[in-house]
N, C-alpha and C. Protein backbone atom coordinates (compact mmCIF):
# COMPACT_ATOMS: atom_id res chain seq x y z
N UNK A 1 108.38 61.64 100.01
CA UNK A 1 108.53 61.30 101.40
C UNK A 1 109.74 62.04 101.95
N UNK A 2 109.61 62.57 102.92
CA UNK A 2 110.42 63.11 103.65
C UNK A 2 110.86 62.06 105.08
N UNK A 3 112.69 62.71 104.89
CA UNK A 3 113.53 62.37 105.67
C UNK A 3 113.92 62.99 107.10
N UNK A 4 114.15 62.89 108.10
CA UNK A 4 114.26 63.89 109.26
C UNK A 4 115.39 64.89 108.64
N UNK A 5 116.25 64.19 107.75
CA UNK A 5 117.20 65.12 107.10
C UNK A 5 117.14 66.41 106.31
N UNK A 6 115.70 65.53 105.62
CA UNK A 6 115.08 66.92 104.70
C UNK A 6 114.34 68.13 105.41
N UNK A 7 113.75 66.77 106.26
CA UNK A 7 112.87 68.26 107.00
C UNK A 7 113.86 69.11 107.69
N UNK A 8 114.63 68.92 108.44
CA UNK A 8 115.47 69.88 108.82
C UNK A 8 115.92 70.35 107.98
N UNK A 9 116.77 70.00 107.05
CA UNK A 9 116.84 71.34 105.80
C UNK A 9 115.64 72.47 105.00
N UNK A 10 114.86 71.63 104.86
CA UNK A 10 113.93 72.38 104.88
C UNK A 10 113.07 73.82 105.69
N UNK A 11 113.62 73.37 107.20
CA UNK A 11 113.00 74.31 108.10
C UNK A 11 114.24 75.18 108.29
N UNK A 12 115.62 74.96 107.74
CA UNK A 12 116.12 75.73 107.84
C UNK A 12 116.36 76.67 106.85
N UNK A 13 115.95 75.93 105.75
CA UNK A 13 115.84 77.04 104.46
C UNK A 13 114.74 77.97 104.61
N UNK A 14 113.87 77.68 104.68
CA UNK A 14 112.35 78.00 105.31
C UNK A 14 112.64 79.60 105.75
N UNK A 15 113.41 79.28 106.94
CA UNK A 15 113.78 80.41 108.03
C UNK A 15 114.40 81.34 107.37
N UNK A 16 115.73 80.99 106.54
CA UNK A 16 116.61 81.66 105.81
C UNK A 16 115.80 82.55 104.63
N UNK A 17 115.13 81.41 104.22
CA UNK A 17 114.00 82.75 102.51
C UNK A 17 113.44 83.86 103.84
N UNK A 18 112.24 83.52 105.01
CA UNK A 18 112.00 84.66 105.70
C UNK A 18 113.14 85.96 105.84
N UNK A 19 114.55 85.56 106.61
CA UNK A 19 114.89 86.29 106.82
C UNK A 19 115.38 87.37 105.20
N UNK A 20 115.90 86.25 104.39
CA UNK A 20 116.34 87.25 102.95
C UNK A 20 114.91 88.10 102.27
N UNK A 21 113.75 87.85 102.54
CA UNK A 21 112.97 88.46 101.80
C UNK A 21 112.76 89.68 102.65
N UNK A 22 113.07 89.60 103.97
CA UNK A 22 112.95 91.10 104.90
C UNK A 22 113.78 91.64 104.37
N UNK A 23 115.35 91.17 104.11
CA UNK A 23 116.10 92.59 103.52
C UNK A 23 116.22 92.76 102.16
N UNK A 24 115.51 91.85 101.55
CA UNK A 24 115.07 92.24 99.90
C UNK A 24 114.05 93.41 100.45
N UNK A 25 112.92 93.67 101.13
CA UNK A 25 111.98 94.71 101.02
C UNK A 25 112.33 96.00 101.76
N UNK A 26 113.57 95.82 102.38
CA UNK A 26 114.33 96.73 102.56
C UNK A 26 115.21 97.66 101.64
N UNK A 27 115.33 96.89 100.48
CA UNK A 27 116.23 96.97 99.27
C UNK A 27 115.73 97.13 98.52
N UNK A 28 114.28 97.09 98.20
CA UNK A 28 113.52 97.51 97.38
C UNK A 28 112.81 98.74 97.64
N UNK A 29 112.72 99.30 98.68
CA UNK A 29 112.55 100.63 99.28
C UNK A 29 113.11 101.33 98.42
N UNK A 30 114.47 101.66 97.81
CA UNK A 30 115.70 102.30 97.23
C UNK A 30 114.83 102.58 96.02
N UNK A 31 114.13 102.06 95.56
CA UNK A 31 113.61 102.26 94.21
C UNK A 31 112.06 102.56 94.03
N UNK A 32 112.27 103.45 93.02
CA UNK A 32 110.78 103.88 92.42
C UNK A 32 110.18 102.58 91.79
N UNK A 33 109.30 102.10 92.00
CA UNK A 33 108.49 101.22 90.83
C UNK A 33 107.05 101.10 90.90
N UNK A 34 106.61 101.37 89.57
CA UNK A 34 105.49 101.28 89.45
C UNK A 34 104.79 100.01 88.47
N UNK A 35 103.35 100.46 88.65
CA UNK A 35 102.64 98.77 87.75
C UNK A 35 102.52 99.09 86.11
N UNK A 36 102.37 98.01 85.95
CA UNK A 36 103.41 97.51 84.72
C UNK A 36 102.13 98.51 83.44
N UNK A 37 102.06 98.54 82.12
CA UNK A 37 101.42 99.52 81.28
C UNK A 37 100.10 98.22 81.33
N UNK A 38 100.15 97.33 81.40
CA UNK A 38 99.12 96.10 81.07
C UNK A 38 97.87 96.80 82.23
N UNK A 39 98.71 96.65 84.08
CA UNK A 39 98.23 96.72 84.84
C UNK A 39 97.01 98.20 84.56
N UNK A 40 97.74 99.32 84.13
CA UNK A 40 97.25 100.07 84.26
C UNK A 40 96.10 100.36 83.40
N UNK A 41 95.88 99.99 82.28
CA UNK A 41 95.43 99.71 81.27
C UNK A 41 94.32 98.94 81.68
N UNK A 42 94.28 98.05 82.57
CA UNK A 42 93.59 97.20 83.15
C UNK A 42 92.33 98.23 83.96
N UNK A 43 92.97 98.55 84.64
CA UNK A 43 92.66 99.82 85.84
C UNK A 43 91.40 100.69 84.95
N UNK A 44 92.41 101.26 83.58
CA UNK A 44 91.31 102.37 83.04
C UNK A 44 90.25 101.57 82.45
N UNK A 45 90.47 100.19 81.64
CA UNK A 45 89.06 100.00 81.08
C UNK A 45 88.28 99.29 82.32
N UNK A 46 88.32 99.08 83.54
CA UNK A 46 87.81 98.84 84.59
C UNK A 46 86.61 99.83 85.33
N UNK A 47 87.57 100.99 84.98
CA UNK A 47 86.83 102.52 85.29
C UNK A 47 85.78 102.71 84.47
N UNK A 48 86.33 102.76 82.90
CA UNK A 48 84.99 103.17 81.87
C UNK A 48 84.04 102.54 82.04
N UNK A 49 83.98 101.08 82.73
CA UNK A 49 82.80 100.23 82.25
C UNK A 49 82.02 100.61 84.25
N UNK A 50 82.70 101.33 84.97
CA UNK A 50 82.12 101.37 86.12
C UNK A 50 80.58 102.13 86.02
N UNK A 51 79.79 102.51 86.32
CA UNK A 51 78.66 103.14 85.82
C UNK A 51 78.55 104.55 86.55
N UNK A 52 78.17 105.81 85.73
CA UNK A 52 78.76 107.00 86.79
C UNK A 52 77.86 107.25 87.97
N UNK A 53 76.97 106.60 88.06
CA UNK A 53 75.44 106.73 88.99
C UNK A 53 76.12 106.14 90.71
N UNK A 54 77.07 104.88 89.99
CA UNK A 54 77.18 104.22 91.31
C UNK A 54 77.93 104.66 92.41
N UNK A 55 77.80 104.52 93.65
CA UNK A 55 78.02 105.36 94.81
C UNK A 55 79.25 104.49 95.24
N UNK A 56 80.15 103.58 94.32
CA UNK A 56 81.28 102.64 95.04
C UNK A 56 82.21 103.44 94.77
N UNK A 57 83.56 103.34 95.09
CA UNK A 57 84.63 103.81 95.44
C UNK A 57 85.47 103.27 94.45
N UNK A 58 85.93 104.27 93.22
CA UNK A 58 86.90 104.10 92.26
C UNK A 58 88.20 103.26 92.30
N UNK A 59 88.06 101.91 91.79
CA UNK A 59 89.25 101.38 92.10
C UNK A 59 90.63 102.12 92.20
N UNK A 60 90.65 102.97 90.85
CA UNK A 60 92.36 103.44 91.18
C UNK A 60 91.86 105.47 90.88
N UNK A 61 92.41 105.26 92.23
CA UNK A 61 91.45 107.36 92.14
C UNK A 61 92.80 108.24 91.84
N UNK A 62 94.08 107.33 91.50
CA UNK A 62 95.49 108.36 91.34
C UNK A 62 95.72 109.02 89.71
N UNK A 63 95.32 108.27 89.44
CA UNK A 63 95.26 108.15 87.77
C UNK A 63 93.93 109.83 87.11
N UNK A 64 94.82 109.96 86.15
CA UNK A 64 94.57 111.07 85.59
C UNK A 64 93.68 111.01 84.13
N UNK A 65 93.65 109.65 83.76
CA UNK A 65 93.35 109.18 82.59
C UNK A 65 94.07 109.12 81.32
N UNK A 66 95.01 109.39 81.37
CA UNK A 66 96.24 109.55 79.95
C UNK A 66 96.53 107.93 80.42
N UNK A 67 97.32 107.34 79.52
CA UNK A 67 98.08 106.34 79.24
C UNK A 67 98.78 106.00 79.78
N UNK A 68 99.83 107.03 80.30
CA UNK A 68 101.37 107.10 80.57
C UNK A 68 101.17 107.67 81.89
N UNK A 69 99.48 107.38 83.00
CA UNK A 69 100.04 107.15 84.27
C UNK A 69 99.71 105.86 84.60
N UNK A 70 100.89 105.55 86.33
CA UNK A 70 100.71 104.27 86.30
C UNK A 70 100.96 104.62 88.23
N UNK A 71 100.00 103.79 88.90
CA UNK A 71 100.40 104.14 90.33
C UNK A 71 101.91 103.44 90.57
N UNK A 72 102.06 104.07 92.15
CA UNK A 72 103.38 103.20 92.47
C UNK A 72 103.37 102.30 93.32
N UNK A 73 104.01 100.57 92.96
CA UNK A 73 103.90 99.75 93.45
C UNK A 73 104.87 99.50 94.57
N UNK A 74 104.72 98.99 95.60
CA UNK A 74 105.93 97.98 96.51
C UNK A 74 105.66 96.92 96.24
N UNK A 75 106.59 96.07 97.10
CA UNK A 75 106.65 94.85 97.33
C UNK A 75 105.86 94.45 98.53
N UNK A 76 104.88 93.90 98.42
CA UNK A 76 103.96 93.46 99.43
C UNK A 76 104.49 91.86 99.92
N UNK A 77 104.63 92.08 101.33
CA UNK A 77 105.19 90.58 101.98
C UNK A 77 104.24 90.10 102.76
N UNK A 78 102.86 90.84 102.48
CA UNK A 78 101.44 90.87 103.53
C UNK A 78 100.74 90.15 103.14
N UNK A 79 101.27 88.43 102.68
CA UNK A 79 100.40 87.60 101.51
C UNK A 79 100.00 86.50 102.92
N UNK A 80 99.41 85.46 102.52
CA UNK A 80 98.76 84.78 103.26
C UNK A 80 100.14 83.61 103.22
N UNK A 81 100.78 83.51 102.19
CA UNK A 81 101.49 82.17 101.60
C UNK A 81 102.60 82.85 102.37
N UNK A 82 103.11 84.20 102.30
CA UNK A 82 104.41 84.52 103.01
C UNK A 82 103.81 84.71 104.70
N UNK A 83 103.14 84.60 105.55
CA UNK A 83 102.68 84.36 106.93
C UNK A 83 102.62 82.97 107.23
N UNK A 84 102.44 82.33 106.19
CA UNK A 84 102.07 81.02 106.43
C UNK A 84 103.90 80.35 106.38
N UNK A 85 104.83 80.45 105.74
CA UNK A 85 106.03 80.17 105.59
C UNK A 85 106.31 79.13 106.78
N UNK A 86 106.31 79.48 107.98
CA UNK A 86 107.03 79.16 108.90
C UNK A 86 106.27 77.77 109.33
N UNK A 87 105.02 78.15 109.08
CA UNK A 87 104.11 76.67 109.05
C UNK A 87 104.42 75.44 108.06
N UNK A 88 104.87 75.83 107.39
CA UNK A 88 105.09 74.29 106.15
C UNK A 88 105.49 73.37 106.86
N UNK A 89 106.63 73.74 106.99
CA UNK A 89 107.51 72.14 107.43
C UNK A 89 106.51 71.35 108.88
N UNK A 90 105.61 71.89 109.53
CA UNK A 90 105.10 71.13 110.67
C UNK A 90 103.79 70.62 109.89
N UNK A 91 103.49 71.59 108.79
CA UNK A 91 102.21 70.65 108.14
C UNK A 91 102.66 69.60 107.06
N UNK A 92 103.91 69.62 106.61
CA UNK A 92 104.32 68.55 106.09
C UNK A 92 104.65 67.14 107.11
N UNK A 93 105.18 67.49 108.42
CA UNK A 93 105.36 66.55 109.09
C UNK A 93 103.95 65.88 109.53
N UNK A 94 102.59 66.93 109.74
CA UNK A 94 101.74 66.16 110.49
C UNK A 94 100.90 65.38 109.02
N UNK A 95 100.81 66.15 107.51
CA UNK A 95 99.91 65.69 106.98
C UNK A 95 100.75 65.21 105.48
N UNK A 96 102.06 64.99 105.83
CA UNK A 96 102.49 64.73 104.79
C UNK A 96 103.20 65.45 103.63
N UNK A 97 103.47 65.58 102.43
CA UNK A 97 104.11 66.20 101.10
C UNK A 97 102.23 66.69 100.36
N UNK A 98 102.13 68.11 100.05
CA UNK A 98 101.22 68.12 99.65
C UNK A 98 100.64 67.88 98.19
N UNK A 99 101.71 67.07 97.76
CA UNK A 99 101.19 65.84 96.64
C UNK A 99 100.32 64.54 96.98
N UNK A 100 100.39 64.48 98.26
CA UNK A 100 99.77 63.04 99.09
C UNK A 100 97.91 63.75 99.45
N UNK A 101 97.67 65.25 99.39
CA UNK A 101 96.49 65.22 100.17
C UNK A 101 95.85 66.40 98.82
N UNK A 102 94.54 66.57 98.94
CA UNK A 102 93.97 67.15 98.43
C UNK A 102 92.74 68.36 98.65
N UNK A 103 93.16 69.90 98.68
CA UNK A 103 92.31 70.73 99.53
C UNK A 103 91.00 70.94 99.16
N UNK A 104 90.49 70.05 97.85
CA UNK A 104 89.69 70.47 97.30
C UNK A 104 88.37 70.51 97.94
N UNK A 105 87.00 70.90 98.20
CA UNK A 105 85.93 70.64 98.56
C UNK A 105 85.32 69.96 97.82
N UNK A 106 84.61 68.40 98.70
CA UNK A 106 83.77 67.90 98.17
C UNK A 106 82.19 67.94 98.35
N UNK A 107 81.41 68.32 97.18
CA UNK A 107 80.33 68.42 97.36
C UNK A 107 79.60 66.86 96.85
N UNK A 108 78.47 66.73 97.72
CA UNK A 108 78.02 65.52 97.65
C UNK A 108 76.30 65.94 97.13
């Protein structure tokens, strides 16, 4: 249960992660990084099993097929959960702590 106390802390922390994660992806600009050897690895046996007939569009077309390439990643802030941020605290006020409700679909 929330307090008018919390929620205002809350919406002000809220605000504060938005603003620090803009100049984290600012700060992460500075650097090369790419996906991890798992990711890529992932990528190639994804490819082999693609079939060569089919007319779809190669998941990862950068890659050379050796081992030791790997594309280059950013930091993506283009998530649904980071747009949604600023919304919490008013859907906690109208529907509660989302330990109290449940999104699941019920089929009958």
């Amino acid at each position: 249960m929330h307090t008018d106390d919390t929620i205002q802390i809350l919406q002000m922390v809220t605000h504060e992660l938005g603003n620090e994660l803009q100049i984290f992806r600012e700060t992460c600009t500075t650097f090369t990084t790419k996906e991890l050897w798992r990711e890529a690895e992932c990528c190639k046996r994804r490819e082999a099993h693609t079939p060569m007939g089919n007319s779809a569009i190669p998941l990862n077309t950068t890659t050379t097929g050796t081992t030791n390439d790997h594309q280059l990643k950013a930091l993506n802030l283009n998530t649904y959960k980071l747009h949604a941020l600023s919304d919490y605290v008013s859907q906690i006020q109208l529907f509660g702590t989302t330990d109290s409700f449940s999104t699941q679909l019920v089929c009958e």
